[in-house]
PDB file of N, CA and C in Angstrom:
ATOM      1  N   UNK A   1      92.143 102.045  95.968  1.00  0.00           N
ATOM      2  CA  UNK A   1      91.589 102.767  97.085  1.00  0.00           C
ATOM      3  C   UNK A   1      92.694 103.498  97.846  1.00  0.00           C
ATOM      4  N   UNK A   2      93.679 102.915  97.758  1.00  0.00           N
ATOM      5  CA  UNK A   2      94.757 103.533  98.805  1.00  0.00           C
ATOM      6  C   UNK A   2      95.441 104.676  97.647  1.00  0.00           C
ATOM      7  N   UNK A   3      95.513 104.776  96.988  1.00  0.00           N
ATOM      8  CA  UNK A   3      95.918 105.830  96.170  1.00  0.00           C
ATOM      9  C   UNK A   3      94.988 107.076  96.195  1.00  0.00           C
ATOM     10  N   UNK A   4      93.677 106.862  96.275  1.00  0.00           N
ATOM     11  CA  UNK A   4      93.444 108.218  96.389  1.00  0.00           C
ATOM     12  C   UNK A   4      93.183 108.380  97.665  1.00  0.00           C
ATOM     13  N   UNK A   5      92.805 107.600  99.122  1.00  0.00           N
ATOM     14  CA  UNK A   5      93.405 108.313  99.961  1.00  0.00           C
ATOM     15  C   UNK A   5      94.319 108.653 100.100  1.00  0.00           C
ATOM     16  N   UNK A   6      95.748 108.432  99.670  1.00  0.00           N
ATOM     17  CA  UNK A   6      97.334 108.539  99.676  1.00  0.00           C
ATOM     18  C   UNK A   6      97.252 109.973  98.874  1.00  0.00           C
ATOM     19  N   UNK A   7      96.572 110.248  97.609  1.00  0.00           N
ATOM     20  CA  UNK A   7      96.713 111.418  97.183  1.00  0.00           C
ATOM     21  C   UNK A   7      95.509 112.802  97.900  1.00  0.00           C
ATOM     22  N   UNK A   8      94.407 112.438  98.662  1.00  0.00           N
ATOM     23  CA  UNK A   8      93.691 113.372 100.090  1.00  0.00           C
ATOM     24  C   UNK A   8      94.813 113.477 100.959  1.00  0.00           C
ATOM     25  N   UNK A   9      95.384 112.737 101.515  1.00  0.00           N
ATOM     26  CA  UNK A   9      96.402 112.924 102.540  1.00  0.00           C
ATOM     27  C   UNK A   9      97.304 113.354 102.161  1.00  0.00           C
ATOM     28  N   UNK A  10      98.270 113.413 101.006  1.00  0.00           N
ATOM     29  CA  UNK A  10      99.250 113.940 101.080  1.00  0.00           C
ATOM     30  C   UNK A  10      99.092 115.548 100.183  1.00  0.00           C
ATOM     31  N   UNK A  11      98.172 115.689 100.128  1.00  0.00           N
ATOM     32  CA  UNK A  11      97.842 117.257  99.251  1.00  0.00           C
ATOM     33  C   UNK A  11      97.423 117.844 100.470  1.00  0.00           C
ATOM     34  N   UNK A  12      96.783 116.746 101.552  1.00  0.00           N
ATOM     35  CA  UNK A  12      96.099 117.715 103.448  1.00  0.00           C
ATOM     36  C   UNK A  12      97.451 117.735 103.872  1.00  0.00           C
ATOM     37  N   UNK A  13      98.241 117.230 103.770  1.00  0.00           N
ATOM     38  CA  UNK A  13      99.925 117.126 104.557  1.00  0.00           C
ATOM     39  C   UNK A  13     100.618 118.485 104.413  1.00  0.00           C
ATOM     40  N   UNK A  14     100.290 118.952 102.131  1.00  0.00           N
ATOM     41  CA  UNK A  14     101.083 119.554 102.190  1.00  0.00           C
ATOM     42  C   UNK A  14     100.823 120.966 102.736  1.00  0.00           C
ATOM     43  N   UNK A  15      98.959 120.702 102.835  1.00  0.00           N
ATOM     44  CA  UNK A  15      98.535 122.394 102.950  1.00  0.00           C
ATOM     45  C   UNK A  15      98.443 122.764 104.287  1.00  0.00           C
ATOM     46  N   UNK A  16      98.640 121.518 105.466  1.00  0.00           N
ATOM     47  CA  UNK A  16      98.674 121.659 106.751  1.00  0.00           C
ATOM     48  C   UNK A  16     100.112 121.810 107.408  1.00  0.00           C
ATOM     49  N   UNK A  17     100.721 121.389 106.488  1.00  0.00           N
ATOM     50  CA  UNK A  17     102.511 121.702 106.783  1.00  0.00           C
ATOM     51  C   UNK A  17     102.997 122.922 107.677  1.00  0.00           C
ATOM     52  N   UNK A  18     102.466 124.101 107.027  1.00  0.00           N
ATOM     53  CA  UNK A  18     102.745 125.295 107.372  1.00  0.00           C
ATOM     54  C   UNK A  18     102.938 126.062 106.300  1.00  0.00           C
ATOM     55  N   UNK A  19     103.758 125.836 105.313  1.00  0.00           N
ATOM     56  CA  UNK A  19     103.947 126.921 104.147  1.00  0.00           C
ATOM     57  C   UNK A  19     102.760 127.284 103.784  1.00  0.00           C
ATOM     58  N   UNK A  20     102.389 125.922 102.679  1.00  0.00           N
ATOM     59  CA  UNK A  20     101.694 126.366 102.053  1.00  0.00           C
ATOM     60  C   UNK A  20      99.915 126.701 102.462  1.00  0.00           C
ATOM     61  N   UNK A  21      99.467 126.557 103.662  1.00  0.00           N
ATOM     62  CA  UNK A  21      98.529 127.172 104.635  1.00  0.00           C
ATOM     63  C   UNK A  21      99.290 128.609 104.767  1.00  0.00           C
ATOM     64  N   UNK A  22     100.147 129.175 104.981  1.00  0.00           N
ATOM     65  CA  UNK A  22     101.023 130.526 105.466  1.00  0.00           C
ATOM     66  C   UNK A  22     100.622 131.525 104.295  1.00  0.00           C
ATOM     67  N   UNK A  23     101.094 130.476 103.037  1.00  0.00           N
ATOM     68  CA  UNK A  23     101.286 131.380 102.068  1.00  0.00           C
ATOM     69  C   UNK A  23      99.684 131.609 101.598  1.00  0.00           C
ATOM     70  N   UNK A  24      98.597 130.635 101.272  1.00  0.00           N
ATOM     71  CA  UNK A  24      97.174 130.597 101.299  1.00  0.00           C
ATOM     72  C   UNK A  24      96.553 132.174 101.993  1.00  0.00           C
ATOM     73  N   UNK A  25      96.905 131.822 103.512  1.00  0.00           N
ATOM     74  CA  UNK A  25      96.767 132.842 104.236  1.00  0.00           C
ATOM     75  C   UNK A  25      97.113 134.136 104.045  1.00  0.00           C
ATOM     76  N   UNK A  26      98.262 134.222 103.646  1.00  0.00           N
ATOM     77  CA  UNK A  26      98.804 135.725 102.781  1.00  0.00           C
ATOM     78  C   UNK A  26      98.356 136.168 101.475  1.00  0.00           C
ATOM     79  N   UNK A  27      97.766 135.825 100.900  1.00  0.00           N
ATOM     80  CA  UNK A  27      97.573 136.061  99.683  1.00  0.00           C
ATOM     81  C   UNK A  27      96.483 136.389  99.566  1.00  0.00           C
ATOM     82  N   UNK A  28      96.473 138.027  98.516  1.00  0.00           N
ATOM     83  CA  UNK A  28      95.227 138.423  98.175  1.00  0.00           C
ATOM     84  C   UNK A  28      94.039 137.910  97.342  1.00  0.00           C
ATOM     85  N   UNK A  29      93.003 138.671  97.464  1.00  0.00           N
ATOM     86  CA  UNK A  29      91.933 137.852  96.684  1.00  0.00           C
ATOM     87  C   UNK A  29      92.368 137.648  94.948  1.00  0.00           C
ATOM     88  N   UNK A  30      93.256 138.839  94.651  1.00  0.00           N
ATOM     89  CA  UNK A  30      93.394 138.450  92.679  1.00  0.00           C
ATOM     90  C   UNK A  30      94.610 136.972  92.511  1.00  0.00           C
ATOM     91  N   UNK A  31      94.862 137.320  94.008  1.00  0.00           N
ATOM     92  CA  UNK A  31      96.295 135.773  93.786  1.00  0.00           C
ATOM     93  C   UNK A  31      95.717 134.501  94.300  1.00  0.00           C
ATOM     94  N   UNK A  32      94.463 134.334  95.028  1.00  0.00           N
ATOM     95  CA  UNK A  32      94.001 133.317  95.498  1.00  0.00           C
ATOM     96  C   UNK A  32      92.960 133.000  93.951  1.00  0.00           C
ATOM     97  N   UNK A  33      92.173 133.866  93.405  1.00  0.00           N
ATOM     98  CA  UNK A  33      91.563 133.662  92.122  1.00  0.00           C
ATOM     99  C   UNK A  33      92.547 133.029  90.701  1.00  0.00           C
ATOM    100  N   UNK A  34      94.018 133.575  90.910  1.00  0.00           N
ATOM    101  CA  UNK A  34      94.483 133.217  89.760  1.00  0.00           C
ATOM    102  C   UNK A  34      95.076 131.356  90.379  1.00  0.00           C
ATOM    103  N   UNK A  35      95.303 131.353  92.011  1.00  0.00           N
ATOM    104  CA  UNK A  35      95.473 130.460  92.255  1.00  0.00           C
ATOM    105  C   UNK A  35      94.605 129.235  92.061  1.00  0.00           C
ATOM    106  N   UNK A  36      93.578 129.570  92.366  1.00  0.00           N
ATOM    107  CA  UNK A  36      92.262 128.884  91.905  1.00  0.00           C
ATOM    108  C   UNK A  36      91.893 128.381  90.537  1.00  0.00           C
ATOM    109  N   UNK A  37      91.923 129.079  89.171  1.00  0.00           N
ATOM    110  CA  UNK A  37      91.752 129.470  88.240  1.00  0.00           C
ATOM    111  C   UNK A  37      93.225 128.192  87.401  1.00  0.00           C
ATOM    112  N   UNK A  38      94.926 128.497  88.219  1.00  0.00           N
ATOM    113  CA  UNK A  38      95.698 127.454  87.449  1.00  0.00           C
ATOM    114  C   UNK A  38      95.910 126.864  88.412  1.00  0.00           C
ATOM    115  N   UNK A  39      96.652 126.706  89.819  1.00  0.00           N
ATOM    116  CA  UNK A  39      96.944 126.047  90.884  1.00  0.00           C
ATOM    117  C   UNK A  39      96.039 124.617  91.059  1.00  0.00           C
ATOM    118  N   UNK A  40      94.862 125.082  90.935  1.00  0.00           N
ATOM    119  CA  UNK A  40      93.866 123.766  91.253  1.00  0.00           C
ATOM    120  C   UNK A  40      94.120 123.206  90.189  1.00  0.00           C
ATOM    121  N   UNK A  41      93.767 122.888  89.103  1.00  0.00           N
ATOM    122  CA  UNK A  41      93.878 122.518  87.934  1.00  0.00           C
ATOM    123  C   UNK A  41      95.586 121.651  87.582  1.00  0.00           C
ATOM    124  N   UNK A  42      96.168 122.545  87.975  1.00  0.00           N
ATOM    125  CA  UNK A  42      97.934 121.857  88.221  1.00  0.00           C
ATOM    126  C   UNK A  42      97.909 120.462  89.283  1.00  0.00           C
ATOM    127  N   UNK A  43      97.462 121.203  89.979  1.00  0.00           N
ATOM    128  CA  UNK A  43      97.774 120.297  91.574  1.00  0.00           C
ATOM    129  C   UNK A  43      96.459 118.598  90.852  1.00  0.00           C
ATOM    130  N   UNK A  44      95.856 119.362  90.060  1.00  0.00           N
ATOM    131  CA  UNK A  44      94.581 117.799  89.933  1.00  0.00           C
ATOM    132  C   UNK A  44      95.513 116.897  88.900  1.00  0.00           C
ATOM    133  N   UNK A  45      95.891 117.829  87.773  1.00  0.00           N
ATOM    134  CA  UNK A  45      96.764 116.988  87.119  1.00  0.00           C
ATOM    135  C   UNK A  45      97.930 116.640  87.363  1.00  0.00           C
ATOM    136  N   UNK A  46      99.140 117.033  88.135  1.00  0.00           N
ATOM    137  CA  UNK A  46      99.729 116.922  89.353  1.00  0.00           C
ATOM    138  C   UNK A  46      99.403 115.238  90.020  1.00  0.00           C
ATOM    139  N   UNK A  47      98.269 115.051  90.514  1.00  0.00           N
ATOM    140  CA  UNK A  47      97.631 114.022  91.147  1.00  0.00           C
ATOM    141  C   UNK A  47      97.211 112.995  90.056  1.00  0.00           C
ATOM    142  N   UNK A  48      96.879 113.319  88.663  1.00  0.00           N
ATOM    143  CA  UNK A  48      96.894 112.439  88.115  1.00  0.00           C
ATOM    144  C   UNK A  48      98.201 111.438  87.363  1.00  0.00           C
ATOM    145  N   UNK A  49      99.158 112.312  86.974  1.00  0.00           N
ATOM    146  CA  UNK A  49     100.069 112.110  86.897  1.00  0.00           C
ATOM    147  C   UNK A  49     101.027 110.854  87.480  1.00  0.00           C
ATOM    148  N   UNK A  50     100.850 111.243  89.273  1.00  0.00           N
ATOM    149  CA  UNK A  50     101.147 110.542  90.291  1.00  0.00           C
ATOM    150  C   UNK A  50     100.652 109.212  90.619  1.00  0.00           C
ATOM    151  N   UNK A  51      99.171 109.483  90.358  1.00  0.00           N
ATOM    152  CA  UNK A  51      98.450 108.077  90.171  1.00  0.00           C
ATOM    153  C   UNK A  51      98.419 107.196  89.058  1.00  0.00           C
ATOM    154  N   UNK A  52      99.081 107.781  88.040  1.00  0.00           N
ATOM    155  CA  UNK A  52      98.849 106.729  86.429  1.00  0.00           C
ATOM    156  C   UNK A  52      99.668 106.079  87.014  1.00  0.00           C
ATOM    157  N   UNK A  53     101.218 106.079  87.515  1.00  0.00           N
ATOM    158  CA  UNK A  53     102.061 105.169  87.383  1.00  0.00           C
ATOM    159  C   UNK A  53     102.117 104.444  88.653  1.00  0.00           C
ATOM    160  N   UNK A  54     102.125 104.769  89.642  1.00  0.00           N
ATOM    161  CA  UNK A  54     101.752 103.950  90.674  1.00  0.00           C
ATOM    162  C   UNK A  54     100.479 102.740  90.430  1.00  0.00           C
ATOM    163  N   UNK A  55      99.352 103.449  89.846  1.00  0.00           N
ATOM    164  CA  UNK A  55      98.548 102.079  89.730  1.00  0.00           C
ATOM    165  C   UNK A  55      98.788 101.210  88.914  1.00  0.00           C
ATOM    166  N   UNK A  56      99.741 101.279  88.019  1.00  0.00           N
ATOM    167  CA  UNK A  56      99.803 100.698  86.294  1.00  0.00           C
ATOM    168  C   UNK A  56     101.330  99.737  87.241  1.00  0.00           C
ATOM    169  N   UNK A  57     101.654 100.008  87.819  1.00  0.00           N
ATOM    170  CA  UNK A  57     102.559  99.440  88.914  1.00  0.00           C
ATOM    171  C   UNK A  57     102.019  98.276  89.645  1.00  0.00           C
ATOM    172  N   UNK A  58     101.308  98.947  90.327  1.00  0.00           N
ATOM    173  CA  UNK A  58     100.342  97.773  91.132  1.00  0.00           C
ATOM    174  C   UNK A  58      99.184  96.642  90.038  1.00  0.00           C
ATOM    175  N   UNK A  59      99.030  96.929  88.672  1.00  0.00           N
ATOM    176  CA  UNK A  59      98.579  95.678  88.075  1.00  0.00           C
ATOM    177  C   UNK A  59      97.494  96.524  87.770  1.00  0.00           C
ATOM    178  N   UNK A  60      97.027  97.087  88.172  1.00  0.00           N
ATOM    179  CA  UNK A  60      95.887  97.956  87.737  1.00  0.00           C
ATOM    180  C   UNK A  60      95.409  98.252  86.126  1.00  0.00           C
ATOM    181  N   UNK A  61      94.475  97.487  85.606  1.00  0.00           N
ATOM    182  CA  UNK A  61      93.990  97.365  84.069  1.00  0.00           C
ATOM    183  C   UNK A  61      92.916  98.297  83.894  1.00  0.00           C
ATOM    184  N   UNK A  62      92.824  98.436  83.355  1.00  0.00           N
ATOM    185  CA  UNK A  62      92.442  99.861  82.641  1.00  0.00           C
ATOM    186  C   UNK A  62      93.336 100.992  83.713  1.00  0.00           C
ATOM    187  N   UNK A  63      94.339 101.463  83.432  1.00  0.00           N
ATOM    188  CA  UNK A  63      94.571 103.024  84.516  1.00  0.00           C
ATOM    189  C   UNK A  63      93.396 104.124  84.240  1.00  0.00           C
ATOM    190  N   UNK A  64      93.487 104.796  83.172  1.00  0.00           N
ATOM    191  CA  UNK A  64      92.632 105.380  82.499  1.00  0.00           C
ATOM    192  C   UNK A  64      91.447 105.997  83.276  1.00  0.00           C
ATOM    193  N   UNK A  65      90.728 105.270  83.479  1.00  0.00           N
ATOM    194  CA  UNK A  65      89.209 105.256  83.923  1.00  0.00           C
ATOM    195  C   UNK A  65      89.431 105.778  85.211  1.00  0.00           C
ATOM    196  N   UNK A  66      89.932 105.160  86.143  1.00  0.00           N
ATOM    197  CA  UNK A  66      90.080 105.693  87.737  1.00  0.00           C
ATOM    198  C   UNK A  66      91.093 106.951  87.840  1.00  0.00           C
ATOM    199  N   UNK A  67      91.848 106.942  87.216  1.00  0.00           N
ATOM    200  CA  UNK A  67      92.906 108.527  87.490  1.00  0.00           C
ATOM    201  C   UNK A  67      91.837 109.484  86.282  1.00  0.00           C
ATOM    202  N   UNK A  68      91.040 109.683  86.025  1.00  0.00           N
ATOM    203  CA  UNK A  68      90.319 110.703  85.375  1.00  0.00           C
ATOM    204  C   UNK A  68      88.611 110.563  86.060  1.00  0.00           C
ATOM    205  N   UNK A  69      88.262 109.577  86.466  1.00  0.00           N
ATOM    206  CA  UNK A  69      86.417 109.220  87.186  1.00  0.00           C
ATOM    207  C   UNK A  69      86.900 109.296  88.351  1.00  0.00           C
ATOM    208  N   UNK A  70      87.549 108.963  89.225  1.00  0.00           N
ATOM    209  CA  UNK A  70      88.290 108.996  90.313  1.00  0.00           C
ATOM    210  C   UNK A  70      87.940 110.132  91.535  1.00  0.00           C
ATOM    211  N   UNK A  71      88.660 110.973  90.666  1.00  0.00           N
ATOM    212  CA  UNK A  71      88.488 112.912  91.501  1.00  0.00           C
ATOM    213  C   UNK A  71      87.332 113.042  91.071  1.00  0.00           C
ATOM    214  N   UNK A  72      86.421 112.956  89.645  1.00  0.00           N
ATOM    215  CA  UNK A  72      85.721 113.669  89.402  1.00  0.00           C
ATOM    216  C   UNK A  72      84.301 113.032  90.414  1.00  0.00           C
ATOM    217  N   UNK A  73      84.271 111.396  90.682  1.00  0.00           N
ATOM    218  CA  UNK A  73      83.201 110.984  91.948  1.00  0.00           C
ATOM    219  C   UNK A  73      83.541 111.314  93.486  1.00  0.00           C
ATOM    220  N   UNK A  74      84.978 111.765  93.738  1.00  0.00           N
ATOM    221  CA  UNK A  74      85.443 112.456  94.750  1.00  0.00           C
ATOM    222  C   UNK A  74      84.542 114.086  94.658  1.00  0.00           C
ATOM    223  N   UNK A  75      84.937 114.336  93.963  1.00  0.00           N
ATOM    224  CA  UNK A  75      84.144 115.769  94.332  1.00  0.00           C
ATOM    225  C   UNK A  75      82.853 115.833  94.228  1.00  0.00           C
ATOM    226  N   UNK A  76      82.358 114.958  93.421  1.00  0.00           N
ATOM    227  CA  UNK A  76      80.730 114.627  93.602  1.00  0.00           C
ATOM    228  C   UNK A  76      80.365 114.557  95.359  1.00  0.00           C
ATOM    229  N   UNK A  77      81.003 113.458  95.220  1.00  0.00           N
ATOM    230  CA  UNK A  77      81.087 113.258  96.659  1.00  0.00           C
ATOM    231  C   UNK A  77      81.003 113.712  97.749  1.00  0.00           C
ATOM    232  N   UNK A  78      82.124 115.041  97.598  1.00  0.00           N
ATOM    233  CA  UNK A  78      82.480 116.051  98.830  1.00  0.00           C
ATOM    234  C   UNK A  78      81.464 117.503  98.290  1.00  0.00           C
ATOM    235  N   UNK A  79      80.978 117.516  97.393  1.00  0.00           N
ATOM    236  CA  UNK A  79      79.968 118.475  97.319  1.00  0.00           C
ATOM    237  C   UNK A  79      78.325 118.235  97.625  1.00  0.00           C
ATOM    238  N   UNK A  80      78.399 116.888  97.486  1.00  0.00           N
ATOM    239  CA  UNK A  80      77.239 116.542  98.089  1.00  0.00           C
ATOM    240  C   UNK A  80      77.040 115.908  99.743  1.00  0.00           C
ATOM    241  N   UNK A  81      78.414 116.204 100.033  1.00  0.00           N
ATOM    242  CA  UNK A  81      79.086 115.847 101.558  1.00  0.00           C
ATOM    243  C   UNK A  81      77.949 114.282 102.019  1.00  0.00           C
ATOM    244  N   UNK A  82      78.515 113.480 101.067  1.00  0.00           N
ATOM    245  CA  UNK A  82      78.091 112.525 101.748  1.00  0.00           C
ATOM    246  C   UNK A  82      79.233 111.610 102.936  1.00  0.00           C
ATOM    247  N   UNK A  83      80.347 112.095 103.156  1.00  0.00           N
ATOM    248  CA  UNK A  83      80.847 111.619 104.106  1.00  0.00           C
ATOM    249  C   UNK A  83      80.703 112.792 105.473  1.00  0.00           C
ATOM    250  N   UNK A  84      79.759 113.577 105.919  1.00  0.00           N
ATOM    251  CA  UNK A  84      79.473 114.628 106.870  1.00  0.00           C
ATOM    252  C   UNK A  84      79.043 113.431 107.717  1.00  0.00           C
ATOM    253  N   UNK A  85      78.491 111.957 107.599  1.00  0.00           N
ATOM    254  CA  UNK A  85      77.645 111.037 108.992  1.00  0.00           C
ATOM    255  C   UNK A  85      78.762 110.719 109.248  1.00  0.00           C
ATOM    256  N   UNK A  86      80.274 110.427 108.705  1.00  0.00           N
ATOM    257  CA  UNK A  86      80.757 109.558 109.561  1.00  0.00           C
ATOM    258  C   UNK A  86      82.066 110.469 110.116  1.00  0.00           C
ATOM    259  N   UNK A  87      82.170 111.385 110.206  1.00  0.00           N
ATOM    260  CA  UNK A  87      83.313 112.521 110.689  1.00  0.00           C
ATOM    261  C   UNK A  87      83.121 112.459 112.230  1.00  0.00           C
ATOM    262  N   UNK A  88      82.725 111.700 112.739  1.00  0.00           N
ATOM    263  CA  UNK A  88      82.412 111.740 114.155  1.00  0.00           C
ATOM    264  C   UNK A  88      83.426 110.535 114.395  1.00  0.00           C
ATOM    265  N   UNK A  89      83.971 109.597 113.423  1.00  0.00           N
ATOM    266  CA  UNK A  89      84.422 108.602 113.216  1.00  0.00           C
ATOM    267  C   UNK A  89      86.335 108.803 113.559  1.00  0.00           C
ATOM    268  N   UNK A  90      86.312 110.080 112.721  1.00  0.00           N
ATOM    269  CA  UNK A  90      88.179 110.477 113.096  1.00  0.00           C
ATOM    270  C   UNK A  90      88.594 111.707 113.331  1.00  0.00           C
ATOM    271  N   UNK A  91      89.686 111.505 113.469  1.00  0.00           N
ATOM    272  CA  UNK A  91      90.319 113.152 114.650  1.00  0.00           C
ATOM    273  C   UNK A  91      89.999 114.203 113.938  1.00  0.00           C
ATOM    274  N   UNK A  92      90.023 114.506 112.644  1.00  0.00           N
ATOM    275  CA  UNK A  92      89.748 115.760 111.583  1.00  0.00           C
ATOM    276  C   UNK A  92      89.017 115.003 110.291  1.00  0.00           C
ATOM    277  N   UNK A  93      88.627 116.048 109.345  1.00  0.00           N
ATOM    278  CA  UNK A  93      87.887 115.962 108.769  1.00  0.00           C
ATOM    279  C   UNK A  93      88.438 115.765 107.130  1.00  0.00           C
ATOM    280  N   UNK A  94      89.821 115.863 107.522  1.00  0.00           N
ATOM    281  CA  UNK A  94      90.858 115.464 106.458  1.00  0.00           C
ATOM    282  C   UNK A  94      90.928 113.930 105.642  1.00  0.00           C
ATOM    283  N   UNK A  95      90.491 112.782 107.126  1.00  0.00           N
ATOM    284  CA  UNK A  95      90.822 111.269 107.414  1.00  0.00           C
ATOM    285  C   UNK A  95      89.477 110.794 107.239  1.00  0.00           C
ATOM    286  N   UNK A  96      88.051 111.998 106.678  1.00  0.00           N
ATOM    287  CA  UNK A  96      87.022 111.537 106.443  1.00  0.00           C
ATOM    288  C   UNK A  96      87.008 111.729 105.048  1.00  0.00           C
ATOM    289  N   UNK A  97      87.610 112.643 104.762  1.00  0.00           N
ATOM    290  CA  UNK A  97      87.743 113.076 102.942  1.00  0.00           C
ATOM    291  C   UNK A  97      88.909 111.889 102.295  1.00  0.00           C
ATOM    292  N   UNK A  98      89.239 111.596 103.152  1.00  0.00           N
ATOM    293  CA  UNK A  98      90.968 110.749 102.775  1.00  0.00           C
ATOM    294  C   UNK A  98      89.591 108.945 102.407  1.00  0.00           C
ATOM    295  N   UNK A  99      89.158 108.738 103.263  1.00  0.00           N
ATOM    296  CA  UNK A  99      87.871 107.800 103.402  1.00  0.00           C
ATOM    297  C   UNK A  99      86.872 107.718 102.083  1.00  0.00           C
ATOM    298  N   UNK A 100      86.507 108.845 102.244  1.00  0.00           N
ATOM    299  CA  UNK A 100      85.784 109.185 100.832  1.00  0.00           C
ATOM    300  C   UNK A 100      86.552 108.972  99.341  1.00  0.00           C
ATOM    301  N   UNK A 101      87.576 109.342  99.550  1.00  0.00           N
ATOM    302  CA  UNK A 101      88.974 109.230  98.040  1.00  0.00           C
ATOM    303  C   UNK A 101      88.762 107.421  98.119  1.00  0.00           C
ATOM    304  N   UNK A 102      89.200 107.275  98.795  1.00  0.00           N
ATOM    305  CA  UNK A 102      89.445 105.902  98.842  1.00  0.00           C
ATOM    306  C   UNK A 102      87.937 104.727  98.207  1.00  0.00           C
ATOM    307  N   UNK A 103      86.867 105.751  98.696  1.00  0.00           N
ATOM    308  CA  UNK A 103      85.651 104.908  98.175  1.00  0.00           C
ATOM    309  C   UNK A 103      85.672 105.315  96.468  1.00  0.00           C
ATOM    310  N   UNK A 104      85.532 106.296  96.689  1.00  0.00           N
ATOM    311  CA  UNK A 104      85.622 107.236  94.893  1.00  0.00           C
ATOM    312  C   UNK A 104      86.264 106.183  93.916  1.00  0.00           C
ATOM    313  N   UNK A 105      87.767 106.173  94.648  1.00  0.00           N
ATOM    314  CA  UNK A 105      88.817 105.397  93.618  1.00  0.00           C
ATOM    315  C   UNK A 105      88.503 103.682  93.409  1.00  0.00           C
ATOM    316  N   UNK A 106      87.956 103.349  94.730  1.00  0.00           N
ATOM    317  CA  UNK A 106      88.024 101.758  94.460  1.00  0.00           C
ATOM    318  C   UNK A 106      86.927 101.424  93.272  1.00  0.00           C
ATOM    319  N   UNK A 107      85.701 102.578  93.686  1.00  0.00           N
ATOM    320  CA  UNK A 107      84.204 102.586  93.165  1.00  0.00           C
ATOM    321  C   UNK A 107      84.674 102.176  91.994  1.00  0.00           C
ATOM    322  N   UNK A 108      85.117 103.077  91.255  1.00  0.00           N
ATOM    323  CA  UNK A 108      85.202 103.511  89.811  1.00  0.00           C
ATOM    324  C   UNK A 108      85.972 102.379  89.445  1.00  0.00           C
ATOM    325  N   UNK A 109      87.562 101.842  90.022  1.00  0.00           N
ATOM    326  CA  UNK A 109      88.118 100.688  89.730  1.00  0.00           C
ATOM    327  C   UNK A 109      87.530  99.612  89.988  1.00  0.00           C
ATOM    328  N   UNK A 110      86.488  99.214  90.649  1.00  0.00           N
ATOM    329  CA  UNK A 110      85.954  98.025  90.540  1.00  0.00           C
ATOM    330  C   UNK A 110      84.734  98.105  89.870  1.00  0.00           C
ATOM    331  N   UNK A 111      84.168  99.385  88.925  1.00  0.00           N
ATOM    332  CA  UNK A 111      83.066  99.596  87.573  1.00  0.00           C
ATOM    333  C   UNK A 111      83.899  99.054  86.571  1.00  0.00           C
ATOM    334  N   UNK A 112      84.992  99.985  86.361  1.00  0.00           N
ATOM    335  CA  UNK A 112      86.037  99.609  85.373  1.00  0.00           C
ATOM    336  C   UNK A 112      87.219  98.321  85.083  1.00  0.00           C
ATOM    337  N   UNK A 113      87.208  97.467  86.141  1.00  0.00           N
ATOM    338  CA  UNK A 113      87.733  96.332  85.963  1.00  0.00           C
ATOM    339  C   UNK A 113      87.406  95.532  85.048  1.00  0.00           C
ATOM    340  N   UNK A 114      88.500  95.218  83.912  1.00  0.00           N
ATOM    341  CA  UNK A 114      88.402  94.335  82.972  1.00  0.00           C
ATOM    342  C   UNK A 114      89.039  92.755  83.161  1.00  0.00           C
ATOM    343  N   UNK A 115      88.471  91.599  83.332  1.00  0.00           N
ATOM    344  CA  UNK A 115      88.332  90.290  83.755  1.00  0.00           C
ATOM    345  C   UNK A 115      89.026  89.824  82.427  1.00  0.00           C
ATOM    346  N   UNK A 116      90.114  89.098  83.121  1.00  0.00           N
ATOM    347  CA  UNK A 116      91.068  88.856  81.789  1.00  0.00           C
ATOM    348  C   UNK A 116      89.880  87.053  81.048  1.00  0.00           C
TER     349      UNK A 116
END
């Protein structure tokens, strides 16, 4: 659970930083499309990457299953905005998506837990 809020928060960290919000902001529509198109796609595998070894660290059996079901019940998630009831809950709406990661990831790791 704390890994994929750890990976909502620190991808909201980097785009609230300033650069890379600056540079977002500057950029035309064919550079925000090509950004879209490889950037997202980088930055997900990027995040998976980050999460194989950290959880396989922490004891985590099967890695597999949660760094690939993980994002993909996260965005279920945030497209069907089922965390919109409880955003009344924290300062931005970052620490409600960060909330949501955290349900996504445990969800899926406690479907996928294998009982030695």
């Amino acid at each position: 659970m704390a890994v994929g809020a750890g990976l909502v928060l620190g991808w909201t960290w980097a785009y609230e930083s300033g650069f890379l919000k600056s540079w977002l902001d500057s950029t035309s529509m064919s550079t925000f499309l090509l950004l879209v198109l490889i950037g997202l796609p980088l930055a997900l595998v990027s995040s998976l990457v980050l999460a194989g070894p950290v959880l396989w660290i922490f004891g985590v059996r099967p890695v597999w299953p949660i760094i690939l079901l993980g994002p993909v019940l996260l965005g279920l998630g945030l497209y069907l905005e089922v965390h919109e009831p409880v955003l009344g809950w924290f300062s931005n709406r970052h620490h409600a998506e960060a909330l949501l990661a955290a349900v996504a990831y445990g969800l899926v790791g406690l479907l996928t837990f294998k009982r030695s």
